[in-house]
N, C-alpha and C. Protein backbone atom coordinates (compact mmCIF):
# COMPACT_ATOMS: atom_id res chain seq x y z
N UNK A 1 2.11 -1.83 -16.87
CA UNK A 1 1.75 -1.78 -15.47
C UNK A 1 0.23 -1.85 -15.35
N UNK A 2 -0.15 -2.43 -14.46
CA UNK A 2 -1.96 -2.21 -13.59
C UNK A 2 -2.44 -1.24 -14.33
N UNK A 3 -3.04 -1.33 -14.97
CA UNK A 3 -4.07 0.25 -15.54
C UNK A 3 -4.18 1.30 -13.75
N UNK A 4 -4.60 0.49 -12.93
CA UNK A 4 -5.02 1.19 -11.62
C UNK A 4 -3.88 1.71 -10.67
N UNK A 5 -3.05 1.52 -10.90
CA UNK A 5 -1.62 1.13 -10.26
C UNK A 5 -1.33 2.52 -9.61
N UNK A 6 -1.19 3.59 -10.81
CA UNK A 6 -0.90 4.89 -10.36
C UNK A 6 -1.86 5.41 -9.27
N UNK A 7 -3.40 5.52 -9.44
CA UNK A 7 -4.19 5.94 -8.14
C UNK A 7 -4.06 4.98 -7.40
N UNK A 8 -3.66 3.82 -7.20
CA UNK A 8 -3.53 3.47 -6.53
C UNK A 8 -2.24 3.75 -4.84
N UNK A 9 -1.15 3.86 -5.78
CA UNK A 9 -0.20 4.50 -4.80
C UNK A 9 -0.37 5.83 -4.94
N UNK A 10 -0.68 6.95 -5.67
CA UNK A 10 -0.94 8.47 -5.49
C UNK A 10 -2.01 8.42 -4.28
N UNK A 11 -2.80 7.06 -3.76
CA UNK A 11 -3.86 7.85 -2.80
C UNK A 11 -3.08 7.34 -1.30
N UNK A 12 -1.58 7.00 -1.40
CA UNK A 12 -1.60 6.69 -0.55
C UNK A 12 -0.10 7.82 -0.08
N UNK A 13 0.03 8.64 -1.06
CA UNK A 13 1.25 9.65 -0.75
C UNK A 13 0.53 10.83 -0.08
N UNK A 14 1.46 11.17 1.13
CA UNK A 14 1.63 12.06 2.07
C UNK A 14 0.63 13.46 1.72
N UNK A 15 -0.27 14.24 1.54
CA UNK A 15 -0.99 15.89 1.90
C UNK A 15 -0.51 16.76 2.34
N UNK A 16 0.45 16.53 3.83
CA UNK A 16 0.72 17.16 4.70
C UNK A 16 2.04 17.82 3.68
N UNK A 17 2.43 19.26 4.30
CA UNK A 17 2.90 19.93 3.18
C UNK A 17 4.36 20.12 4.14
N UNK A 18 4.21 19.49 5.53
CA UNK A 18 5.18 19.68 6.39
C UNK A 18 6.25 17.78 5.88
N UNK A 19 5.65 17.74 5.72
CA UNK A 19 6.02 15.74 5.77
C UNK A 19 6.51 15.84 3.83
N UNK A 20 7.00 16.79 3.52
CA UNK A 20 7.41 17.22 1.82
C UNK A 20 8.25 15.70 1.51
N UNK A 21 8.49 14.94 1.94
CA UNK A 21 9.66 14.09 1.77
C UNK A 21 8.69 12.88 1.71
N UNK A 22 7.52 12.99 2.18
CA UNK A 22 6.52 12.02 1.36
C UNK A 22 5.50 12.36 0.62
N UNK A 23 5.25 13.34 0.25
CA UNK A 23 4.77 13.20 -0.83
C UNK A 23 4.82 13.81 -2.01
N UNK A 24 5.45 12.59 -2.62
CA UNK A 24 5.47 12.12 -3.54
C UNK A 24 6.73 10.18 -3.66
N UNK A 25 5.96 9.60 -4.53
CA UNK A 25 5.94 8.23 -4.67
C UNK A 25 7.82 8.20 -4.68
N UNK A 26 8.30 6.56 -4.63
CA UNK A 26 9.79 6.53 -4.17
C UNK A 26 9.51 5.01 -5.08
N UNK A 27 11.28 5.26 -5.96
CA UNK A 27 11.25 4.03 -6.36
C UNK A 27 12.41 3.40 -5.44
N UNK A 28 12.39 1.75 -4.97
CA UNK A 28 13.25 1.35 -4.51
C UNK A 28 13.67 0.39 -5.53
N UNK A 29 15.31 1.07 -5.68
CA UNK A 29 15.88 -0.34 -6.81
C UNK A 29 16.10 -1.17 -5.82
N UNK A 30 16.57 -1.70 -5.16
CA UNK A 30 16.91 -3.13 -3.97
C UNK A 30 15.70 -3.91 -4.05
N UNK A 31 14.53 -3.38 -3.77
CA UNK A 31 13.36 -4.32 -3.86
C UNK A 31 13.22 -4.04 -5.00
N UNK A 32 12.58 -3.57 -5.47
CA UNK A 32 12.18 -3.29 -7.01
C UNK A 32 10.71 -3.20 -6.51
N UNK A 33 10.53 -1.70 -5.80
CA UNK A 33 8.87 -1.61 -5.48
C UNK A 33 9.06 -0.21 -5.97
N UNK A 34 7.81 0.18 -6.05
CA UNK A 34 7.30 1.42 -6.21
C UNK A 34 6.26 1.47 -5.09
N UNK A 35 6.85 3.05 -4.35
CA UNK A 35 5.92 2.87 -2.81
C UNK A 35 5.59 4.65 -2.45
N UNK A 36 4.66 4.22 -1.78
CA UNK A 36 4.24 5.63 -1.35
C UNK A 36 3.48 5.21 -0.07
N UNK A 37 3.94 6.72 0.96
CA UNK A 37 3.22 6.78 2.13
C UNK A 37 2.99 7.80 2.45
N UNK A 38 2.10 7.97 3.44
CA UNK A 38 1.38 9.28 4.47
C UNK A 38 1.95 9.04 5.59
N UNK A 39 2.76 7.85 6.35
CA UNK A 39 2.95 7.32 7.31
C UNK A 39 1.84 6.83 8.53
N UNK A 40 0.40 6.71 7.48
CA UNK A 40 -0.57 5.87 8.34
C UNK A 40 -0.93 4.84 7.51
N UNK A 41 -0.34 4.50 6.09
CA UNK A 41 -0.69 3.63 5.16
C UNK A 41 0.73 3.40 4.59
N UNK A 42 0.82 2.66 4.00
CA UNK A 42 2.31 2.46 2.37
C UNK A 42 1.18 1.33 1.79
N UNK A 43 1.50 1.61 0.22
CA UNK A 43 0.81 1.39 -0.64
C UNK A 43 2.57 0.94 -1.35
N UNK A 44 2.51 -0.29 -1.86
CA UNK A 44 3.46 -0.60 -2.87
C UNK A 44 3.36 -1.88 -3.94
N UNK A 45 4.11 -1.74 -4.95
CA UNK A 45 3.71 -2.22 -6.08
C UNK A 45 5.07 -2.91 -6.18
N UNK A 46 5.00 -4.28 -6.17
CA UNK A 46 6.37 -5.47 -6.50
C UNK A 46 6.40 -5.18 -7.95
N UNK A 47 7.56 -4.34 -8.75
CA UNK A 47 7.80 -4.52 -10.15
C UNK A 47 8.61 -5.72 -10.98
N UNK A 48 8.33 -6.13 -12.17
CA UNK A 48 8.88 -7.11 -12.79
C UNK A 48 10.33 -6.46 -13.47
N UNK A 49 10.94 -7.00 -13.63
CA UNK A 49 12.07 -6.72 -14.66
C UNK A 49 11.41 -5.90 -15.82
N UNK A 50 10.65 -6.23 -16.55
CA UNK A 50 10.27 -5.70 -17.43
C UNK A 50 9.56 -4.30 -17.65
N UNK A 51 8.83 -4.37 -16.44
CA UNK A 51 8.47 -3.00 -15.95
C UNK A 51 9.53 -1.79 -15.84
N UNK A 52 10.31 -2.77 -15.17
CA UNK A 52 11.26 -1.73 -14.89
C UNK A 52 12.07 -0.88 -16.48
N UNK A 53 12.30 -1.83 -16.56
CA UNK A 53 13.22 -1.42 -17.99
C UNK A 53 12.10 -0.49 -19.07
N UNK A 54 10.84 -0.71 -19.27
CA UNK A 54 10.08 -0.16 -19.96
C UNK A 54 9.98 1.68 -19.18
N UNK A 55 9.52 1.56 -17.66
CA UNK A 55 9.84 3.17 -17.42
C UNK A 55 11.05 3.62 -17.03
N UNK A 56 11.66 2.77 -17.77
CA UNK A 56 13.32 3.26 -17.56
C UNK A 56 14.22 3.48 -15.92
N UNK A 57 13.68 3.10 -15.12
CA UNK A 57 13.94 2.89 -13.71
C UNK A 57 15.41 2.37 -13.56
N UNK A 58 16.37 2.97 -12.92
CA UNK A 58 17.42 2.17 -12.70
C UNK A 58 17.93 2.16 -11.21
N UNK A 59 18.48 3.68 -10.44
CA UNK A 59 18.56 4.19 -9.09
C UNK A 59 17.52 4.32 -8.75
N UNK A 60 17.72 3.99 -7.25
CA UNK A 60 16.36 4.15 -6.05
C UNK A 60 16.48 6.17 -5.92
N UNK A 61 15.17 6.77 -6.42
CA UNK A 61 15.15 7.67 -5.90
C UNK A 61 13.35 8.21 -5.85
N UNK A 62 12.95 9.57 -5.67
CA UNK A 62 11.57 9.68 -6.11
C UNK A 62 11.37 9.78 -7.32
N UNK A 63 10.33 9.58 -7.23
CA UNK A 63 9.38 9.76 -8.99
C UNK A 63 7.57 9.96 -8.72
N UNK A 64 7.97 10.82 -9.77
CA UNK A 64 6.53 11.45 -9.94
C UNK A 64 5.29 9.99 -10.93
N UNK A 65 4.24 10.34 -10.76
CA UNK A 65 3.89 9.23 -11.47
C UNK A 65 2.68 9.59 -12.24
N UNK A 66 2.48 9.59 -13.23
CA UNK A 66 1.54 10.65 -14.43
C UNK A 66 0.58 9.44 -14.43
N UNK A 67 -0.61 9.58 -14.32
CA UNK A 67 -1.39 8.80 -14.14
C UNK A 67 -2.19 8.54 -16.14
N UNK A 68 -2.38 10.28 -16.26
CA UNK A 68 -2.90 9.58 -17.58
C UNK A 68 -1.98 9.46 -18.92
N UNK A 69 -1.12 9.74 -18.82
CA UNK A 69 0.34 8.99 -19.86
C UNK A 69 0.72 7.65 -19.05
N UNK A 70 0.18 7.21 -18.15
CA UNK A 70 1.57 5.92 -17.43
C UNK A 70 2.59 5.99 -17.38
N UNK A 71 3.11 7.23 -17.52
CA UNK A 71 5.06 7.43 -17.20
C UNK A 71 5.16 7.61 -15.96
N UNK A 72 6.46 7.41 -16.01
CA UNK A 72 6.90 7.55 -14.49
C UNK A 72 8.60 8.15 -15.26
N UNK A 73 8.58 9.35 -14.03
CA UNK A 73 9.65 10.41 -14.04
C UNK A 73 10.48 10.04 -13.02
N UNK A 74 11.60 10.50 -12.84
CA UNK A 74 12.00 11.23 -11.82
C UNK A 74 12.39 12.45 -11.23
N UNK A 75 12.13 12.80 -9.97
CA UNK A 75 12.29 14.29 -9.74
C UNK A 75 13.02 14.37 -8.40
N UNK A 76 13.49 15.96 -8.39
CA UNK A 76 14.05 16.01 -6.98
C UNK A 76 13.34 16.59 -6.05
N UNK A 77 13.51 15.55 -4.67
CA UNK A 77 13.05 16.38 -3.43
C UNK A 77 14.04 16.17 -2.42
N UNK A 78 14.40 17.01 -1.97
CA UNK A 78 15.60 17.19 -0.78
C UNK A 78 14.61 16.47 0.83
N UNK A 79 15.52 15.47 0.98
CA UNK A 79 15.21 14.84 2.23
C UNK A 79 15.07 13.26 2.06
N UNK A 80 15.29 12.53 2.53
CA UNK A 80 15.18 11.10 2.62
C UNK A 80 13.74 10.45 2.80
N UNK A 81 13.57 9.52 1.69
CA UNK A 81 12.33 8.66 2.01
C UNK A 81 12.36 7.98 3.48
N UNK A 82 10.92 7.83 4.23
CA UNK A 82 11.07 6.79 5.47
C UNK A 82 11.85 5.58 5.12
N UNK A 83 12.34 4.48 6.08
CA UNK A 83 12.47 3.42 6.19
C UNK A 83 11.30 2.85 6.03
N UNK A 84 10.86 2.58 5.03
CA UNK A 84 9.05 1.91 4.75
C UNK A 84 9.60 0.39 5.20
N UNK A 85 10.34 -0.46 5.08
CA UNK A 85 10.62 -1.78 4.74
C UNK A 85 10.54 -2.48 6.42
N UNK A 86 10.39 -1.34 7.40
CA UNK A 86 10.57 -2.26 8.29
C UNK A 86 9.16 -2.13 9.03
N UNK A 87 8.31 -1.20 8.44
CA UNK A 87 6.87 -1.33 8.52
C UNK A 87 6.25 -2.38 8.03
N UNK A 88 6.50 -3.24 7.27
CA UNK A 88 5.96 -4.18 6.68
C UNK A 88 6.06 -5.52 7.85
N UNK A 89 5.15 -6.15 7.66
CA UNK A 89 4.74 -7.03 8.91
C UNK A 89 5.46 -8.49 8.35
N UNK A 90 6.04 -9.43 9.48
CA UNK A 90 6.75 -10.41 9.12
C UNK A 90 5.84 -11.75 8.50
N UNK A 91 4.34 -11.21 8.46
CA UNK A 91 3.16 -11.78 8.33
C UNK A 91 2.53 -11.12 6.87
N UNK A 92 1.98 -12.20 6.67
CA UNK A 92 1.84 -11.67 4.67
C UNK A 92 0.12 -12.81 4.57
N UNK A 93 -0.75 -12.25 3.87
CA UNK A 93 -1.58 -13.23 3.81
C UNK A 93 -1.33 -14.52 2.83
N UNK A 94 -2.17 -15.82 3.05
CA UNK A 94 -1.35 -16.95 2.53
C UNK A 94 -2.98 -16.87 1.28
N UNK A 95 -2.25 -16.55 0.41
CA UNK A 95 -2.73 -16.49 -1.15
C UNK A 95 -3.56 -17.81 -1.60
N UNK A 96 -2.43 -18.78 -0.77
CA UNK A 96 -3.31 -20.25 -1.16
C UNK A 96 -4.48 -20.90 -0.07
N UNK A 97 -4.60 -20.32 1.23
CA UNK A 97 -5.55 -21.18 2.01
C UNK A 97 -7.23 -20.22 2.11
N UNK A 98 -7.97 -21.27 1.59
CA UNK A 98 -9.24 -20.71 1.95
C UNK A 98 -9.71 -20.30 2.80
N UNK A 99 -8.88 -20.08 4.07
CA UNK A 99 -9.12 -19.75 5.07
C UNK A 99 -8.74 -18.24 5.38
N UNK A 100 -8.23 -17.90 4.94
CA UNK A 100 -6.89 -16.97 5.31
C UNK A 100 -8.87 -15.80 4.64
N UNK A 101 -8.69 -14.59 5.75
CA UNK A 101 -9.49 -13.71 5.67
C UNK A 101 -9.42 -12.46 4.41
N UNK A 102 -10.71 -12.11 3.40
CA UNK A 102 -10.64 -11.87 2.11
C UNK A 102 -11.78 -10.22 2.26
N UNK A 103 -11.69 -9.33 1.96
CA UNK A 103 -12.13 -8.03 2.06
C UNK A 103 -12.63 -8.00 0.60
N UNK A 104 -13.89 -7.80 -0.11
CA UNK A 104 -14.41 -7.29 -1.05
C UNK A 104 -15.03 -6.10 -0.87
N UNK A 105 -14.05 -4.93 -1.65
CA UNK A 105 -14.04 -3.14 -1.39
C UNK A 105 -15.57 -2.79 -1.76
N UNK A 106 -16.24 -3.40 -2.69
CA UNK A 106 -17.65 -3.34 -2.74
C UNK A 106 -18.55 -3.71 -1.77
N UNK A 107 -18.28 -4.30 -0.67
CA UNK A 107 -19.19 -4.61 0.58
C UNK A 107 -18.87 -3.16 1.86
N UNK A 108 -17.94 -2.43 1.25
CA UNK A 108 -17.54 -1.31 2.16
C UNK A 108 -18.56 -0.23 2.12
N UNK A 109 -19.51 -0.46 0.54
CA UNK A 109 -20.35 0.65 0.72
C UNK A 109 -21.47 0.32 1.18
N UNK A 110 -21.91 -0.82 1.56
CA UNK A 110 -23.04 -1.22 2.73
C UNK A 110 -22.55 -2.07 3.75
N UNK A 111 -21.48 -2.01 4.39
CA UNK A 111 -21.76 -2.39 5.96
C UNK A 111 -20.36 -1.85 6.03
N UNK A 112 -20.21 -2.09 7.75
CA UNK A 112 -18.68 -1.80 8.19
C UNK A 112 -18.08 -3.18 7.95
N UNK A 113 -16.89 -3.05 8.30
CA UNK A 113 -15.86 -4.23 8.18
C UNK A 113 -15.58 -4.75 9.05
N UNK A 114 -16.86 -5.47 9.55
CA UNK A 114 -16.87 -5.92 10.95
C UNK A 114 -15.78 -7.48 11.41
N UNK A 115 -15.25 -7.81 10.41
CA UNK A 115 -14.03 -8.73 9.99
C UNK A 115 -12.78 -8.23 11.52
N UNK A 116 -12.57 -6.67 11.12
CA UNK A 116 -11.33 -6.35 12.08
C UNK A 116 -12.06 -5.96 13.51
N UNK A 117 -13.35 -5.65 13.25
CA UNK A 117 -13.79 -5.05 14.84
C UNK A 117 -13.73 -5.88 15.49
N UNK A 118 -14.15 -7.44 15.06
CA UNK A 118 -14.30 -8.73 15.44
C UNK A 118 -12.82 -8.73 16.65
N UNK A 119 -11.70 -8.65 15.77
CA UNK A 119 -10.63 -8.47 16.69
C UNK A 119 -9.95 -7.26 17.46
N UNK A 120 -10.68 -6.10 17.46
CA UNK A 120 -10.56 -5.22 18.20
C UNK A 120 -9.30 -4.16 17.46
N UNK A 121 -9.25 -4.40 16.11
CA UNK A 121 -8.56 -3.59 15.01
C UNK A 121 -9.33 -2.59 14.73
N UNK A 122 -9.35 -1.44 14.89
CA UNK A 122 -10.00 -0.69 13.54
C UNK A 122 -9.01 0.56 12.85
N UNK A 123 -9.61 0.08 11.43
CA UNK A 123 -8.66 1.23 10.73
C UNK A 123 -9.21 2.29 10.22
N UNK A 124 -8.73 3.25 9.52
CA UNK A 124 -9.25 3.92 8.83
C UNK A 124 -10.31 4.11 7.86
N UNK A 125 -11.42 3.75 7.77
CA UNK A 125 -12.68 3.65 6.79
C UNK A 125 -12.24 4.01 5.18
N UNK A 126 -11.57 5.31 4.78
CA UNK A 126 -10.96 5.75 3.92
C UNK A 126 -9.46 5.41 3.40
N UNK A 127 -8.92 4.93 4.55
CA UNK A 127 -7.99 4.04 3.95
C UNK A 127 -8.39 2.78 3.41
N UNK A 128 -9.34 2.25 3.52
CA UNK A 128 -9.67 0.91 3.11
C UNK A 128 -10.48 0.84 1.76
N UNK A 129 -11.37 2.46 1.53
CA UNK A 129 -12.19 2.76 0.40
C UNK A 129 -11.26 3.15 -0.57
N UNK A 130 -9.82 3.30 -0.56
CA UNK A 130 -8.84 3.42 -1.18
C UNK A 130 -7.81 2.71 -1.80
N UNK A 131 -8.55 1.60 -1.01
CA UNK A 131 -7.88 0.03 -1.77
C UNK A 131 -8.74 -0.21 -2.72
N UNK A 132 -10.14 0.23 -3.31
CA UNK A 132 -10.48 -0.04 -4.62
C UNK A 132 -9.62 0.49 -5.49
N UNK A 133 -8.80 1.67 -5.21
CA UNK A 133 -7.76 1.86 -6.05
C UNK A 133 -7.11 0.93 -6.70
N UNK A 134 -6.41 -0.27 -6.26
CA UNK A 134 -5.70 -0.96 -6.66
C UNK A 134 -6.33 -2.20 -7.16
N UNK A 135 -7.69 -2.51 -6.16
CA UNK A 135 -8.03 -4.08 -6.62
C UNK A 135 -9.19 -3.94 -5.90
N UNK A 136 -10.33 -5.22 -6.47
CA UNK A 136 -11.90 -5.49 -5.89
C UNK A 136 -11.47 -6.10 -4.54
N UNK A 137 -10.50 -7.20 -4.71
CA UNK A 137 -10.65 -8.19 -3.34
C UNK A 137 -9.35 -8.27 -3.07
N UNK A 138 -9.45 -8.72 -1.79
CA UNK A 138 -8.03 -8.47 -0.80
C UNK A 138 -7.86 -9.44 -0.13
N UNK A 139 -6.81 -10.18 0.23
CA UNK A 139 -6.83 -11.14 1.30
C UNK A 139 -6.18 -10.45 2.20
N UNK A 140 -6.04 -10.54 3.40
CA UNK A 140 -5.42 -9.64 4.82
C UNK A 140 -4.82 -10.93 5.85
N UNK A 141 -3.91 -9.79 6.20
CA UNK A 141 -3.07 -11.24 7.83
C UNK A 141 -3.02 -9.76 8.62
N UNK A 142 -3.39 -10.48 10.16
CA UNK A 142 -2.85 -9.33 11.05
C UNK A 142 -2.42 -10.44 12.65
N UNK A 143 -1.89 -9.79 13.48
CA UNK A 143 -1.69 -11.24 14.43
C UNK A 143 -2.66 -10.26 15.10
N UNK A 144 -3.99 -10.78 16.24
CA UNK A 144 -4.28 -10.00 17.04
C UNK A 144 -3.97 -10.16 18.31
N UNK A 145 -2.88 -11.44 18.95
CA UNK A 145 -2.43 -11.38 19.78
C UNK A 145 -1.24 -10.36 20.28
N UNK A 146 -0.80 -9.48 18.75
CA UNK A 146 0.58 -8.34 19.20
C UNK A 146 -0.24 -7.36 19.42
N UNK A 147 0.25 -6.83 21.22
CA UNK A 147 0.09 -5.53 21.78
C UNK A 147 0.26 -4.79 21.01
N UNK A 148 1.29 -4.53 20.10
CA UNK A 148 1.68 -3.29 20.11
C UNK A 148 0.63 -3.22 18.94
N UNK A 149 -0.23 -3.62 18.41
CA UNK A 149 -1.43 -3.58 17.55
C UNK A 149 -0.66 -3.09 16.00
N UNK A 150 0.38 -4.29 15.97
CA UNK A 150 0.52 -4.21 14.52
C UNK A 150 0.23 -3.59 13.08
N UNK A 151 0.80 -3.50 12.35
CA UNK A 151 -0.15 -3.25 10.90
C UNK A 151 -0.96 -4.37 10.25
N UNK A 152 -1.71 -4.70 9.21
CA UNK A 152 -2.56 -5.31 8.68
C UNK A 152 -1.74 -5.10 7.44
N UNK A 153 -1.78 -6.36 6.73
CA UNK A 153 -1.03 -6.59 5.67
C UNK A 153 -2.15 -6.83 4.38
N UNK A 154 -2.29 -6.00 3.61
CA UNK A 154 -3.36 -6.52 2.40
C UNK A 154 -2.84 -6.91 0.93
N UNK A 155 -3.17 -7.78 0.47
CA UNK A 155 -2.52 -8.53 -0.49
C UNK A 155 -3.58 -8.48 -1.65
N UNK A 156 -3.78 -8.20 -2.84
CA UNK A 156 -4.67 -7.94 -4.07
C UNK A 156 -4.41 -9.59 -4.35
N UNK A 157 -5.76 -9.95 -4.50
CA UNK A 157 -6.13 -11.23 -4.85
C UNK A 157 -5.97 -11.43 -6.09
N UNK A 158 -6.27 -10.07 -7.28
CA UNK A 158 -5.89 -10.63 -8.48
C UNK A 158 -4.82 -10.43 -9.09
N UNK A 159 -3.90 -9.84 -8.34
CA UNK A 159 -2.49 -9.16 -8.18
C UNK A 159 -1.69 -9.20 -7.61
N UNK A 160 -0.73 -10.26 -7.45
CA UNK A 160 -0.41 -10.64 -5.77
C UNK A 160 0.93 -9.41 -5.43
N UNK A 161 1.35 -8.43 -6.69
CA UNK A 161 2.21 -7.84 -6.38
C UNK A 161 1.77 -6.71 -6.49
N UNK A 162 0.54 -6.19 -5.78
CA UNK A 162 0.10 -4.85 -5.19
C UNK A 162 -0.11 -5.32 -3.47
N UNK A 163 0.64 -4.42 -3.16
CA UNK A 163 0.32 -4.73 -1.26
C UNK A 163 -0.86 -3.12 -0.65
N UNK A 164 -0.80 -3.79 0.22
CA UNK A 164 -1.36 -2.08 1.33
C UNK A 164 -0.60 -2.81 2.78
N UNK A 165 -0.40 -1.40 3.42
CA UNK A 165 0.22 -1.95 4.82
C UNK A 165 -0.61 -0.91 5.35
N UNK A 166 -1.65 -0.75 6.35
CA UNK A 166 -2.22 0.36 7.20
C UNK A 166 -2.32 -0.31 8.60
N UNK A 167 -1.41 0.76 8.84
CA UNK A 167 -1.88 1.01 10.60
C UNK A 167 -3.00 1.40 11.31
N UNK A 168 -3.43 0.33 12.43
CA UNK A 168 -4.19 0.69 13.21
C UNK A 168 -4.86 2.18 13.61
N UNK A 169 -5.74 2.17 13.74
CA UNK A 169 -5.73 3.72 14.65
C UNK A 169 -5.92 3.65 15.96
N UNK A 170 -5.19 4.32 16.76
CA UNK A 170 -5.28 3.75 18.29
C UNK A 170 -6.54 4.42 18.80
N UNK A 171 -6.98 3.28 20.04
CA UNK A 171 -7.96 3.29 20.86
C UNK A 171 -7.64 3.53 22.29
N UNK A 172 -8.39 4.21 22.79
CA UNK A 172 -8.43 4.70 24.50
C UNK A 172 -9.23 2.92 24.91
């Protein structure tokens, strides 16, 4: 797996000690992701066959994820993971067009990300300093014509099977 993989989804599992049913990371066998949320971000990782079989993964349930061994467990927590799958936007960035808008996490520590203000998005500052977790550069899709101010879809440029999905933060 990603050397980065584990902080990567550990920074995106749940704190809140009331919300116990997220945090900690969820494997889904149907997709074959490994995902974690706070329910203002999901952070997930498209696994290969091979992955899978190496941390022994078979049922969709939680798992803990040991960052400095690279294992991955499973454990019990009483309560159901969210429906993450229908958070995900029907919009994905297009990997192949030079056009399609690209976030380098190293330009976050001298300027804002004036990319989404441009369209009247803004997200979380720390959710976005948290995608160096996973990867340097990002390509992103968001529609800014949907009211309901959508999620932003981020796609690892050198990884096309690490995602981020973060929600907006709403504005008065």
């Amino acid at each position: 797996m990603k050397t980065n993989a584990f902080a990567f989804l550990n920074a995106a599992r749940s704190k809140d000690k009331t919300r116990y049913f997220m945090n900690e990371a969820y494997y889904d066998a149907e997709h074959k992701r490994l995902v974690a949320t706070d329910g203002r971000r999901l952070h997930f990782l498209d696994l290969g066959e091979a992955e899978i079989k190496a941390y022994g993964l078979a049922a969709s349930g939680y798992v803990a994820l040991d960052e400095k061994r690279k294992a991955v467990s499973y454990i019990k927590v009483d309560g159901q993971f969210p429906n993450y799958v229908h958070v995900i936007p029907d919009y994905a960035p297009n990997m192949d067009d030079d056009k399609t808008p690209s976030l380098d996490t190293r330009d976050l520590d001298r300027e804002a990300p004036i990319f989404l203000v441009r369209e009247s998005v803004v997200l979380n500052l720390a959710s976005l300093h948290d995608l160096k977790k996973g990867a340097e550069k990002w390509r992103f899709a968001f529609d800014p014509n949907d009211k309901k101010r959508r999620a932003v879809h981020f796609i690892a440029e050198s990884d096309t099977d690490i995602h981020a999905i973060i929600m907006p933060m709403l504005q008065d």
